[in-house]
Protein backbone atom coordinates (compact mmCIF):
# COMPACT_ATOMS: atom_id res chain seq x y z
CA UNK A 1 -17.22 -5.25 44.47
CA UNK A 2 -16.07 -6.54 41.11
CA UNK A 3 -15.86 -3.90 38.83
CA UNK A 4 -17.08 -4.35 35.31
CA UNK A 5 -15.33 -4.03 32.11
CA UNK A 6 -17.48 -1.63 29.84
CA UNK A 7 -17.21 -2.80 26.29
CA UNK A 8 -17.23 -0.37 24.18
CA UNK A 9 -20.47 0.10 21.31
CA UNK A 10 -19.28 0.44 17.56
CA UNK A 11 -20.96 -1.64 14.99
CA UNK A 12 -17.40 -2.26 13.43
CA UNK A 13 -16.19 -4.59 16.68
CA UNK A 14 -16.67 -7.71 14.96
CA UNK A 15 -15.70 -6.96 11.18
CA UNK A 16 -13.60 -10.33 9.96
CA UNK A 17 -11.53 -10.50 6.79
CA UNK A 18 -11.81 -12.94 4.70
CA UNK A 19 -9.90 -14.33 1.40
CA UNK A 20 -12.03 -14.85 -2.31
CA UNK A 21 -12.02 -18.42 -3.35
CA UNK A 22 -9.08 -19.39 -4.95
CA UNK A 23 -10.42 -19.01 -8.60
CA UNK A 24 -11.10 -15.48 -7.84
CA UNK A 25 -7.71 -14.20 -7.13
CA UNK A 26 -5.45 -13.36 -10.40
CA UNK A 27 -3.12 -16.01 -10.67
CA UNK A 28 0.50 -16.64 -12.15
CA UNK A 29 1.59 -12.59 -12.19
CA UNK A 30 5.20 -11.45 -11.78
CA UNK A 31 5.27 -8.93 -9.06
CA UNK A 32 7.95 -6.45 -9.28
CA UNK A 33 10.82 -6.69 -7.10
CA UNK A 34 11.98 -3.49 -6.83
CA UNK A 35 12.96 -2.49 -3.30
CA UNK A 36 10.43 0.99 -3.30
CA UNK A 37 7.74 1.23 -0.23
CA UNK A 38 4.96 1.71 -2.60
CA UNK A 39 1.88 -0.64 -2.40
CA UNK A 40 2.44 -1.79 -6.28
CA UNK A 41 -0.73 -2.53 -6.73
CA UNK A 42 -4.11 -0.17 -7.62
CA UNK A 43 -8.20 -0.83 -7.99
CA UNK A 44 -11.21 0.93 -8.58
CA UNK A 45 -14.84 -0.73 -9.58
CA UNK A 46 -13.53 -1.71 -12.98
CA UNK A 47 -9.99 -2.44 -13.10
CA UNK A 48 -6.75 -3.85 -10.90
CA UNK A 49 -3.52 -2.65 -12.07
CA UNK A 50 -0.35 -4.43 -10.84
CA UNK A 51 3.66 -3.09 -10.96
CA UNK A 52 5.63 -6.56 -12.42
CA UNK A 53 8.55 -7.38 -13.82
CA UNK A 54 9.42 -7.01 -17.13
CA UNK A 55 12.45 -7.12 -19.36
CA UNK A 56 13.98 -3.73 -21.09
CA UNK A 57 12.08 -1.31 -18.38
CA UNK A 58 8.74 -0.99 -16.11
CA UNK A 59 5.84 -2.50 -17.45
CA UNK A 60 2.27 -2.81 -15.44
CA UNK A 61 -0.70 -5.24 -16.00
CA UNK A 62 -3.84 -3.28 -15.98
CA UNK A 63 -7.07 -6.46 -15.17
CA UNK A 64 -10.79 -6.16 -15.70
CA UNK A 65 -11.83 -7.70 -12.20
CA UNK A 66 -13.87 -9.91 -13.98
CA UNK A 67 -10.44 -11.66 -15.49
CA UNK A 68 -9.82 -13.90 -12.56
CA UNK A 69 -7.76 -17.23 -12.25
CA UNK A 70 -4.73 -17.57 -14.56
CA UNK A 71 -3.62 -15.03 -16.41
CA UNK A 72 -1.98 -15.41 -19.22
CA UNK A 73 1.57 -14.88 -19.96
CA UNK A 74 1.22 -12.83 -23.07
CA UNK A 75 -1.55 -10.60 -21.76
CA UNK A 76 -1.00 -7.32 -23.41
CA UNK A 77 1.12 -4.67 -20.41
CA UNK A 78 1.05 -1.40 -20.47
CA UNK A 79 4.78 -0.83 -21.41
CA UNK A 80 6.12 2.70 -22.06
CA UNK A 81 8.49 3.81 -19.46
CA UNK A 82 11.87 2.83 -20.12
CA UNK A 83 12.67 2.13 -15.84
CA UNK A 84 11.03 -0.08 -13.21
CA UNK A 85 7.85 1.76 -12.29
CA UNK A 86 7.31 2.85 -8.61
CA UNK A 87 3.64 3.81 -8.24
CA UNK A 88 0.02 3.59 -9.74
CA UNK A 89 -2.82 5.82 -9.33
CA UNK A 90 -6.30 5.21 -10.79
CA UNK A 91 -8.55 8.69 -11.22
CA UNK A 92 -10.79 8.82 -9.08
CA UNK A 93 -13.07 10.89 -11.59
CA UNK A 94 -12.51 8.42 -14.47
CA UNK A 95 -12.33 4.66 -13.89
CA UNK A 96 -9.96 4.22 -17.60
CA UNK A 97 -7.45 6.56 -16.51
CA UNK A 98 -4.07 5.44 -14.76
CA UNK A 99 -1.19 7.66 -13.57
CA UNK A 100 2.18 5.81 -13.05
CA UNK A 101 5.80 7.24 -12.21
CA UNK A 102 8.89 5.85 -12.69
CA UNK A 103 12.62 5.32 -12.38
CA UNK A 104 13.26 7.07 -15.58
CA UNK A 105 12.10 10.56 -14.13
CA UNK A 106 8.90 10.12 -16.17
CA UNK A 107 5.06 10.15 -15.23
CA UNK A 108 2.94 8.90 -17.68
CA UNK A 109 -1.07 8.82 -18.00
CA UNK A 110 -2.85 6.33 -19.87
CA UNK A 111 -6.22 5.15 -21.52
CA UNK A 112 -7.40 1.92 -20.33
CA UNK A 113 -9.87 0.03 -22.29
CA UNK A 114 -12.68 -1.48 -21.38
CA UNK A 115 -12.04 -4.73 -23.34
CA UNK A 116 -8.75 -6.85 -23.68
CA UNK A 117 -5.98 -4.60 -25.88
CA UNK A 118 -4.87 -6.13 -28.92
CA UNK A 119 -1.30 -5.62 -28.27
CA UNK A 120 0.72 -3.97 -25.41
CA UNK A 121 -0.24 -0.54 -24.38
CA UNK A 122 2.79 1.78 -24.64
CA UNK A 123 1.61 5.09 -26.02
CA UNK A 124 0.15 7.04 -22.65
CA UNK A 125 -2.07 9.77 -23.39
CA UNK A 126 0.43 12.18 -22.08
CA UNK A 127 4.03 12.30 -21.06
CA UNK A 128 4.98 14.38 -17.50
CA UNK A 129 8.41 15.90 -17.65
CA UNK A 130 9.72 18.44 -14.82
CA UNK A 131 11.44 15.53 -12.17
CA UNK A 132 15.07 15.10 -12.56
CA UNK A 133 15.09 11.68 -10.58
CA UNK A 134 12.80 8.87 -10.59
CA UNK A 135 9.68 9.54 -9.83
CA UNK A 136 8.20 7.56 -6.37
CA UNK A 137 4.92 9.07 -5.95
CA UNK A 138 1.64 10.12 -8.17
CA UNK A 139 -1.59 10.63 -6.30
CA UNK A 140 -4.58 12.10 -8.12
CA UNK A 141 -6.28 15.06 -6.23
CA UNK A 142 -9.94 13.79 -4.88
CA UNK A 143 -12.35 16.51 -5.72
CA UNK A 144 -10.68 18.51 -9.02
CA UNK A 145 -10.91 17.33 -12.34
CA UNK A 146 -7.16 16.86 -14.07
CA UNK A 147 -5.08 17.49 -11.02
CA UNK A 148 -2.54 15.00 -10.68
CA UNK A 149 0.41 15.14 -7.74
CA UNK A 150 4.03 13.78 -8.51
CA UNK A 151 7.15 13.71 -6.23
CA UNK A 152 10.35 12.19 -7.29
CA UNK A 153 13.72 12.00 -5.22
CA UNK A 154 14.71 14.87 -6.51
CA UNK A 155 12.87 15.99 -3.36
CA UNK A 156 9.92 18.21 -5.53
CA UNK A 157 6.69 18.19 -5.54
CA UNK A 158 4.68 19.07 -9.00
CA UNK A 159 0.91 19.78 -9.38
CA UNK A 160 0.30 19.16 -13.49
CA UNK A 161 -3.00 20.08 -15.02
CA UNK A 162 -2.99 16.81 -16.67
CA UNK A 163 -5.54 18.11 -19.35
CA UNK A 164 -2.42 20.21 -20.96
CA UNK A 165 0.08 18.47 -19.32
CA UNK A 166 1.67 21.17 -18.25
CA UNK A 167 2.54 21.61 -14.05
CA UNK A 168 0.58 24.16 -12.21
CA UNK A 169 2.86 24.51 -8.97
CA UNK A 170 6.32 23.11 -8.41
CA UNK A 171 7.33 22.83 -4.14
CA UNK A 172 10.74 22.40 -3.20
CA UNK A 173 10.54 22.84 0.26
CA UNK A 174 11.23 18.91 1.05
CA UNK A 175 15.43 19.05 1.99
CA UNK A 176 15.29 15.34 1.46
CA UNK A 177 13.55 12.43 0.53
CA UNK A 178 9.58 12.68 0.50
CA UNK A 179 8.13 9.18 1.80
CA UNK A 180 4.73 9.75 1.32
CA UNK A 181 1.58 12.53 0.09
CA UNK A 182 -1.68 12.30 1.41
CA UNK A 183 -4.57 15.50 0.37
CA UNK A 184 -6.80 16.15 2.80
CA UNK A 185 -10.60 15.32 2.03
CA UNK A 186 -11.35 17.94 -0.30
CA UNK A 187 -7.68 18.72 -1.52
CA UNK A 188 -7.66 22.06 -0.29
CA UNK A 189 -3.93 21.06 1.34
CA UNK A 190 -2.18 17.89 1.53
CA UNK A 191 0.50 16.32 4.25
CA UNK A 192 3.83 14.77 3.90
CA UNK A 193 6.23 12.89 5.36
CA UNK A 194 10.22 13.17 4.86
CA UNK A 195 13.92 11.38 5.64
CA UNK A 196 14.13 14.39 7.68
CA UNK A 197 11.70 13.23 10.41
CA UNK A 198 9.39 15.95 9.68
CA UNK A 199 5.83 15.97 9.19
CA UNK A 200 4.44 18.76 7.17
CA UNK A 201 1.22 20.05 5.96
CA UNK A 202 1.52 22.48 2.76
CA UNK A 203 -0.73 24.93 0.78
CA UNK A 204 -0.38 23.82 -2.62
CA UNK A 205 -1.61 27.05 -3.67
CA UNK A 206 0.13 29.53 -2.05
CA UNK A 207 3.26 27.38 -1.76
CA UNK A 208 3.33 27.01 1.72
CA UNK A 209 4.23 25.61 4.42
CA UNK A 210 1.52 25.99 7.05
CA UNK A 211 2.53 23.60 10.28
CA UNK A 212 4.98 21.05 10.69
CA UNK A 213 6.22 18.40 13.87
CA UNK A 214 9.52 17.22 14.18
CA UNK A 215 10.03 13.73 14.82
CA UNK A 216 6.53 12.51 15.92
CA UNK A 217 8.35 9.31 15.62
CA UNK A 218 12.11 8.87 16.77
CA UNK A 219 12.58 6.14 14.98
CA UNK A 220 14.85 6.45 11.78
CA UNK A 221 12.65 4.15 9.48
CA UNK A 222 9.95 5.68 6.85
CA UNK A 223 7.04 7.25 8.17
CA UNK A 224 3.75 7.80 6.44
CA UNK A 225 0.97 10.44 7.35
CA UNK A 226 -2.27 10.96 5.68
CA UNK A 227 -5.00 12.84 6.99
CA UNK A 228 -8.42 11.77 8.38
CA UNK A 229 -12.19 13.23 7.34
CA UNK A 230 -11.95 15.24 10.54
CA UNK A 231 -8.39 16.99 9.70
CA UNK A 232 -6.29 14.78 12.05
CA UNK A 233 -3.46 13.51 10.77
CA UNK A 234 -2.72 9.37 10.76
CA UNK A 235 1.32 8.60 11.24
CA UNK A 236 2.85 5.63 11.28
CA UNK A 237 6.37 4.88 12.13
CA UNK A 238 9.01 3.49 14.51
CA UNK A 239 10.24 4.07 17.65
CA UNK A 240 14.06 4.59 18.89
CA UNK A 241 13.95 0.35 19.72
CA UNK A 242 12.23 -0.02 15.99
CA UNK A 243 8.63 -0.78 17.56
CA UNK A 244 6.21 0.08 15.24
CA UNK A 245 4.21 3.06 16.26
CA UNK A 246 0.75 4.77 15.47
CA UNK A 247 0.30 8.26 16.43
CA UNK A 248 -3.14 10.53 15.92
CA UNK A 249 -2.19 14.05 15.86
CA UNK A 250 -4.28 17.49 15.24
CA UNK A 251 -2.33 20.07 13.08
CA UNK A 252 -3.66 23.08 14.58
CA UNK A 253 -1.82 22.19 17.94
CA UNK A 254 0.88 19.44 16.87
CA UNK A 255 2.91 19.64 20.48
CA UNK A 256 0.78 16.78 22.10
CA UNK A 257 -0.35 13.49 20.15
CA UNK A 258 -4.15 12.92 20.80
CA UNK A 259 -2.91 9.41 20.51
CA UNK A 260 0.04 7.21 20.53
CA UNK A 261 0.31 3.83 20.29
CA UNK A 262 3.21 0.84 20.06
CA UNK A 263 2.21 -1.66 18.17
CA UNK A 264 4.99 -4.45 17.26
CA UNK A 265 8.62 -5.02 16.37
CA UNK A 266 8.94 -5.32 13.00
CA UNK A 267 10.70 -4.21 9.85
CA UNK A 268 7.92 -4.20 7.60
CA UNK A 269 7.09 -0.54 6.53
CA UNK A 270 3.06 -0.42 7.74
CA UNK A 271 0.82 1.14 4.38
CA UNK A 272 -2.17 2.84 5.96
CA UNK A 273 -5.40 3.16 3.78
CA UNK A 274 -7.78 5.01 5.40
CA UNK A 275 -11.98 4.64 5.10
CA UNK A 276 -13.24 7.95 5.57
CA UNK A 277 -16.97 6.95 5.52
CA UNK A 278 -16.26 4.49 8.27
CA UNK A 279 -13.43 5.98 10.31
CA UNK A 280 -11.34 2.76 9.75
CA UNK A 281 -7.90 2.63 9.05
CA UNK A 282 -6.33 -0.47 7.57
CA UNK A 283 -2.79 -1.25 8.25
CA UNK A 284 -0.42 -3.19 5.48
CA UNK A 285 2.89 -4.09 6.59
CA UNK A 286 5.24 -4.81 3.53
CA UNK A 287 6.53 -8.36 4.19
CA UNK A 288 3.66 -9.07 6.85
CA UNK A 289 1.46 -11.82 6.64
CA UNK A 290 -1.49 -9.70 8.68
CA UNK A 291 -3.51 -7.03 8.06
CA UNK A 292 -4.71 -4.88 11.63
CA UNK A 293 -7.38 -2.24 11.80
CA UNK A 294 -8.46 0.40 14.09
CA UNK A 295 -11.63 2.52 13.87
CA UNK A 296 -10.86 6.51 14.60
CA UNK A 297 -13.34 8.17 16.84
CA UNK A 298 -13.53 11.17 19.08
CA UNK A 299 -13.51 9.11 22.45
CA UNK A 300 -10.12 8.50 24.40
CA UNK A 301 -7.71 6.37 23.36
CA UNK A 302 -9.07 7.50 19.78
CA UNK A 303 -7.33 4.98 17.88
CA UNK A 304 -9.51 1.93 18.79
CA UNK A 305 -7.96 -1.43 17.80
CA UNK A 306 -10.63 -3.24 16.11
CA UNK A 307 -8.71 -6.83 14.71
CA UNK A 308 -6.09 -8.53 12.66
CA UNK A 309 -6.45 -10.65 9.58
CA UNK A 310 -4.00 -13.11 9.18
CA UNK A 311 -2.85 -15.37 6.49
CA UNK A 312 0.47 -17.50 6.05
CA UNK A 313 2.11 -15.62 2.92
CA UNK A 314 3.46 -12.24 3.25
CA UNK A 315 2.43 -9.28 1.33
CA UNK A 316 4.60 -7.47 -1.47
CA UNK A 317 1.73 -4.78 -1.93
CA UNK A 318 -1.61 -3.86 -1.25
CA UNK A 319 -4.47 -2.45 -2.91
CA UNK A 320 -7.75 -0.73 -1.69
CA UNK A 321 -11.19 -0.39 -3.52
CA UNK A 322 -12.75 3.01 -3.70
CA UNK A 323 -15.98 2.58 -1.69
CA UNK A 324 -18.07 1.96 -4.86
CA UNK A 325 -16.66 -0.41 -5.98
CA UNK A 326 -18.12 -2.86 -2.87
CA UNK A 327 -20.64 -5.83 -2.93
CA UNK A 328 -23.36 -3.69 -0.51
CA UNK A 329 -25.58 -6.92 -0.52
CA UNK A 330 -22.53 -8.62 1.50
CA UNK A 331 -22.21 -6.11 4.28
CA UNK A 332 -19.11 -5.75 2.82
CA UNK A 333 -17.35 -2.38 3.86
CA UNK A 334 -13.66 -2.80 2.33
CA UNK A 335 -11.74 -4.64 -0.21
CA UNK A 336 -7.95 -5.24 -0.21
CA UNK A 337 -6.05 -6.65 -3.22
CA UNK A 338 -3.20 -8.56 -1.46
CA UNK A 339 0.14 -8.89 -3.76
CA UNK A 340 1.99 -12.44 -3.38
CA UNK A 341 5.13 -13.09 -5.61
CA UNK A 342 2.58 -14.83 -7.96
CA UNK A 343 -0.92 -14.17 -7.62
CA UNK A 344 -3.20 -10.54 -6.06
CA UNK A 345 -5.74 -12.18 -3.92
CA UNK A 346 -8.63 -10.19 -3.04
CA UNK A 347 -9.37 -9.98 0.88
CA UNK A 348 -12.99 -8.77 2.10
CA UNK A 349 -13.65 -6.86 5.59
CA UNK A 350 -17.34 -7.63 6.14
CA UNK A 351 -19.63 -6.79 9.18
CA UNK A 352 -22.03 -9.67 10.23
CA UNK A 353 -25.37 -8.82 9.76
CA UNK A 354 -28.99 -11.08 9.18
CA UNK A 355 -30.75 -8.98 7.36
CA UNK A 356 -30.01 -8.84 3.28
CA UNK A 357 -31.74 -5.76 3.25
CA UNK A 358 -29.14 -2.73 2.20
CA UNK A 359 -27.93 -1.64 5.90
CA UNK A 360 -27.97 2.66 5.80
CA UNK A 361 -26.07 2.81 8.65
CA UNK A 362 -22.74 0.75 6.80
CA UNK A 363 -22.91 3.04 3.82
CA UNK A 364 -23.56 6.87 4.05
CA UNK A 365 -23.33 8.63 0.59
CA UNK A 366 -20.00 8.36 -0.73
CA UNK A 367 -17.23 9.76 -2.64
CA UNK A 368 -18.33 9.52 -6.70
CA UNK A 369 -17.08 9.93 -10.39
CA UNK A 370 -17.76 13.24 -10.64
CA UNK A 371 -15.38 15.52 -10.11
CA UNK A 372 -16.12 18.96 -8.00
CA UNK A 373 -14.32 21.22 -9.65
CA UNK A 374 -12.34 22.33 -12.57
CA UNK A 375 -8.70 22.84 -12.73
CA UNK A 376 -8.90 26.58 -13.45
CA UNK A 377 -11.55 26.59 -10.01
CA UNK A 378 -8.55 25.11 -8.11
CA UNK A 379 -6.18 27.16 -9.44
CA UNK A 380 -8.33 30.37 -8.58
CA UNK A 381 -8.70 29.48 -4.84
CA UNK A 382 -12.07 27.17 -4.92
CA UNK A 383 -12.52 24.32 -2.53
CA UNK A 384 -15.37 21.43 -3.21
CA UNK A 385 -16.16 18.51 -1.00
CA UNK A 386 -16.47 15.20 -2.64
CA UNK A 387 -19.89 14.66 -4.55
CA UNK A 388 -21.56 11.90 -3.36
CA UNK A 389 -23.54 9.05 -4.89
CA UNK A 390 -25.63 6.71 -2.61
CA UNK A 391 -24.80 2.91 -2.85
CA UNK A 392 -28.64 1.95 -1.93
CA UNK A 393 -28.77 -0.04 -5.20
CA UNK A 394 -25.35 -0.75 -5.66
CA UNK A 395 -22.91 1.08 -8.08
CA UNK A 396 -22.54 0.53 -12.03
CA UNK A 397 -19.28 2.10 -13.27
CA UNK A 398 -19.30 4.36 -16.53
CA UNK A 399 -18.80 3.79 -19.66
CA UNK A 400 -14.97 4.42 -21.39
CA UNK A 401 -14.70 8.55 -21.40
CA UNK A 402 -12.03 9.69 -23.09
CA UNK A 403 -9.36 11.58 -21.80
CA UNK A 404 -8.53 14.92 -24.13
CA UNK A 405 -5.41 16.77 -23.97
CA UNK A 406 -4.99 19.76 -25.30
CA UNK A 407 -1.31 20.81 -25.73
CA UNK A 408 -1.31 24.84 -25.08
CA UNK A 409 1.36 25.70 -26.74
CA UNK A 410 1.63 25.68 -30.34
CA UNK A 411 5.05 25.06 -31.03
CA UNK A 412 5.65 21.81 -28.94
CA UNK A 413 9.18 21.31 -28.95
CA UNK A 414 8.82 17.65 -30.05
CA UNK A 415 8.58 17.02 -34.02
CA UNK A 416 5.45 15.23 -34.88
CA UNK A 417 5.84 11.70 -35.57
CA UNK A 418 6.20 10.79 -39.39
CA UNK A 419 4.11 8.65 -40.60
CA UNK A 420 2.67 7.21 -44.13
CA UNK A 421 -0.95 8.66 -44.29
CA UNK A 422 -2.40 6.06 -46.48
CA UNK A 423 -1.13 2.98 -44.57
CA UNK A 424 -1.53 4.57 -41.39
CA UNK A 425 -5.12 5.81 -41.37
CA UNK A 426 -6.57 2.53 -42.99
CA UNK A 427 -5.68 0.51 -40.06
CA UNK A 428 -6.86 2.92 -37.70
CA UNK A 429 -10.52 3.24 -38.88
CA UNK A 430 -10.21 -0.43 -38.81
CA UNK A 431 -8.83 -0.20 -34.90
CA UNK A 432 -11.80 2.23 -33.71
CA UNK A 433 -14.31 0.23 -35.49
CA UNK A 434 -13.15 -3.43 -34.10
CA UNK A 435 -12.77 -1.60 -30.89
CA UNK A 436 -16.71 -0.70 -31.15
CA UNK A 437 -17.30 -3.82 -31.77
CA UNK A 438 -15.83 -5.11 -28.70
CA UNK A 439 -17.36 -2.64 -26.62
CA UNK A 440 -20.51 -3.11 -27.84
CA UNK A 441 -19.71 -7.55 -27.43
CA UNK A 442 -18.62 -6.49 -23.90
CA UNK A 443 -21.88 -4.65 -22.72
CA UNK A 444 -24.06 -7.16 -24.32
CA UNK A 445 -22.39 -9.79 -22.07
CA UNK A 446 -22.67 -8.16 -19.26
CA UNK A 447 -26.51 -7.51 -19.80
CA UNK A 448 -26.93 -11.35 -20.33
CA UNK A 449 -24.70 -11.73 -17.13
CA UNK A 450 -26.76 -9.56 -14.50
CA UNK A 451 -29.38 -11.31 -16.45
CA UNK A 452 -28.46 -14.95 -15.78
CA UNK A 453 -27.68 -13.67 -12.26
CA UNK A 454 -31.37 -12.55 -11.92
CA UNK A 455 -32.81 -15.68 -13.14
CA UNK A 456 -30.46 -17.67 -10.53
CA UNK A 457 -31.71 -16.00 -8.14
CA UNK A 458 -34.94 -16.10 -8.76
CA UNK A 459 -35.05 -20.02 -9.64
CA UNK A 460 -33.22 -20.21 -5.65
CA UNK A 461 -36.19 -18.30 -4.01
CA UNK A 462 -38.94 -20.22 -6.06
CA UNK A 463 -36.53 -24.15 -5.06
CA UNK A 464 -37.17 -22.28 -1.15
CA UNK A 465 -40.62 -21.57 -1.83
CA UNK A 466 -41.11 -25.37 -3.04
CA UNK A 467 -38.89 -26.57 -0.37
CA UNK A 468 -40.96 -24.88 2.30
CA UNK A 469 -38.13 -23.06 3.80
CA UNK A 470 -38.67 -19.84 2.92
């Protein structure tokens, strides 16, 4: 008797990938160049930021993702580190606010505008100093307000309550180079992975180490862990023959995988980016040309290949779209932002469904703006799960809050900076109320947009009425 091949059920088997039309990508960008296994590239639901070059330091170009198609060449960058920048962070609890790090041991945070700048961003909002080499890593914690995580190759890590400035906790329990950070869902500990073939998962609080494996992959080339909603842990790395490798692993028992599996033979460094609300774990390699995905479940071989996108251009970086930030009337459950040497070209995963109606089962509450917690609450011991937000009717991101920081101590060892008072504060009532005014230009256009968008849509359902083929 023939035996049958069971296919297995999941509603994510036939999820495709799919490019933006060409006048939707951001066009005519310098990427940087610097050699640094970072993705370069960051997005939430308002804005994409992008590493590039730039003469006399790092600079970054922080988009509206409404500014597609060329951009042009004397777009105002955010420009105050003096080195090459290595990685961007966007807040996840506030949509204007981006962390960067740098070559020049720095870690700045800045105020993004809703409009267009006037000029070239390059006072942050506050300046992180504690790394003694260039900084590789910033990644914001997910459910407390202010918490920002840096490492730098001086092999520390540093927690800063970014509302001071001023670091909470400083690790330095890494004996070499940290490749990657990754919290756990709600940032209660976070996992690591090093040059010394370790994997680690740390207590920020009480400084500790709390489990670690050695070499889940024997490879020598950079790993990178980050953990799953369940409290797995994700790896990817090489083998002794340099095959790519994906390994699931539980940190309570890390002897045994739960799974293991050779993938390819490549160089490329593979950038996972993880879904929690879908299980799905997208893999980047830097210099591939594809993207693969597997969906995590608890049913052997647990890492479930799903499919690859593929394209003919390589990727220099890779960015991934919070879950609110998707088009729910497309089915669409992810969004990369795909980094060529010119252009970041937007890449949809979509499930095929009929029905336009919004599909529960694709989009369980997720992760939202509002943070959990408050620093001092993390500080003191408190955990706090992600609030959630439904995407039933879609997701409309806030409004510009500002960042405050209040600088605890009084006698900051910098002088302030001198400055004419009469000169000075003329032209900045002038800024704040032009800056009004384009804030107040910008929402009115977008009202008249979702506006026009409602009347197209309308006029196409009356032209199938007519047509008799609705």
């Amino acid at each position: 008797m023939m035996s049958r091949r069971v296919v297995r059920q999941s509603k994510f088997r036939h999820v495709f990938g799919q490019p933006l039309k060409a006048d939707q990508s951001y066009e005519d960008i310098r990427v940087s160049k610097v050699t640094w296994d970072s993705s370069f590239c960051a997005v939430n639901p308002k804005f994409v930021a992008i590493i590039v070059e730039s003469s006399g330091g790092g600079a970054i170009l922080a988009l509206p993702l409404c500014k597609t198609g060329r951009v042009d060449k004397n777009y105002p960058l955010i420009i105050g580190h003096s080195g090459p920048v290595l990685d961007v962070d966007w807040c996840p609890h506030n949509d204007n606010i981006l962390a960067s790090g740098s070559e020049d041991c720095s870690v700045m945070v800045w105020q993004i505008p809703d409009h267009t700048p006037l000029r070239p961003i390059s006072e942050p909002i506050v300046t992180l100093e504690g790394h003694s080499k260039r900084v590789g890593i910033v990644t914001w914690h997910p459910t407390a307000r202010n918490v920002l995580l840096t490492a730098g190759s001086d092999n520390v890590i540093i927690i800063w309550n970014v509302g001071t400035g001023e670091p909470l906790v400083s690790l330095d329990n890494h004996p070499d180079l940290i490749y990657n950070v990754s919290w756990n869902r709600n940032g209660s500990m976070f996992c690591t992975t090093c040059k010394d073939k370790k994997v680690r998962v740390v207590d920020p609080r009480k400084g500790e180490i709390i489990a670690e494996k050695q070499t889940p992959h024997e490879g020598i080339r950079p790993m990178r862990a980050i953990f799953t909603r369940e409290g797995y842990i994700f790896t990817t790395g090489f083998t002794r023959m340099s095959q790519r490798e994906l390994g699931l692993w539980d940190p309570t028992n890390f002897d045994e995988p739960i799974s293991l599996l050779e993938m390819d033979t490549s160089n490329g460094v593979l950038l996972p980016f993880y879904d929690a609300d879908t299980s799905i774990v997208y893999l980047c390699g830097k210099g591939d040309s594809s993207i693969r995905y597997f969906e995590i479940t608890d049913e052997p071989p647990y890492v479930h290949y799903l499919s690859t996108y593929s394209s003919k251009e390589p990727q220099r970086g890779m960015g991934f779209m919070p879950k609110r930030g998707l088009d729910v009337s497309k089915c669409e459950i992810a969004r990369l932002y795909k980094l060529h040497e010119r252009k970041c070209e937007p890449i949809t995963m979509t499930v095929p469904r009929k029905s336009d109606l919004f599909q529960d089962d694709l989009y369980p509450d997720t992760a939202g703006p509002e943070p959990a917690l408050e620093v001092e609450e993390w500080v003191e011991g408190r955990d706090g799960e992600p609030v959630l937000v439904s995407l039933r009717d879609g997701y409309v991101p806030l409004k510009n809050r500002e960042l405050k920081v209040v600088k605890k101590n009084v006698l900051d060892s910098r002088p302030p900076p001198r400055r004419s008072m009469s000169s000075c504060d003329g032209s900045f009532t002038q800024q704040v109320t032009l800056e009004k005014l384009l804030d107040e230009i910008q929402s009115l256009k977008a009202t008249v947009q979702s506006q026009e968008k409602r009347i197209c849509d309308l006029e196409n359902k009356l032209s199938k009425f007519t047509n008799g083929t609705a």
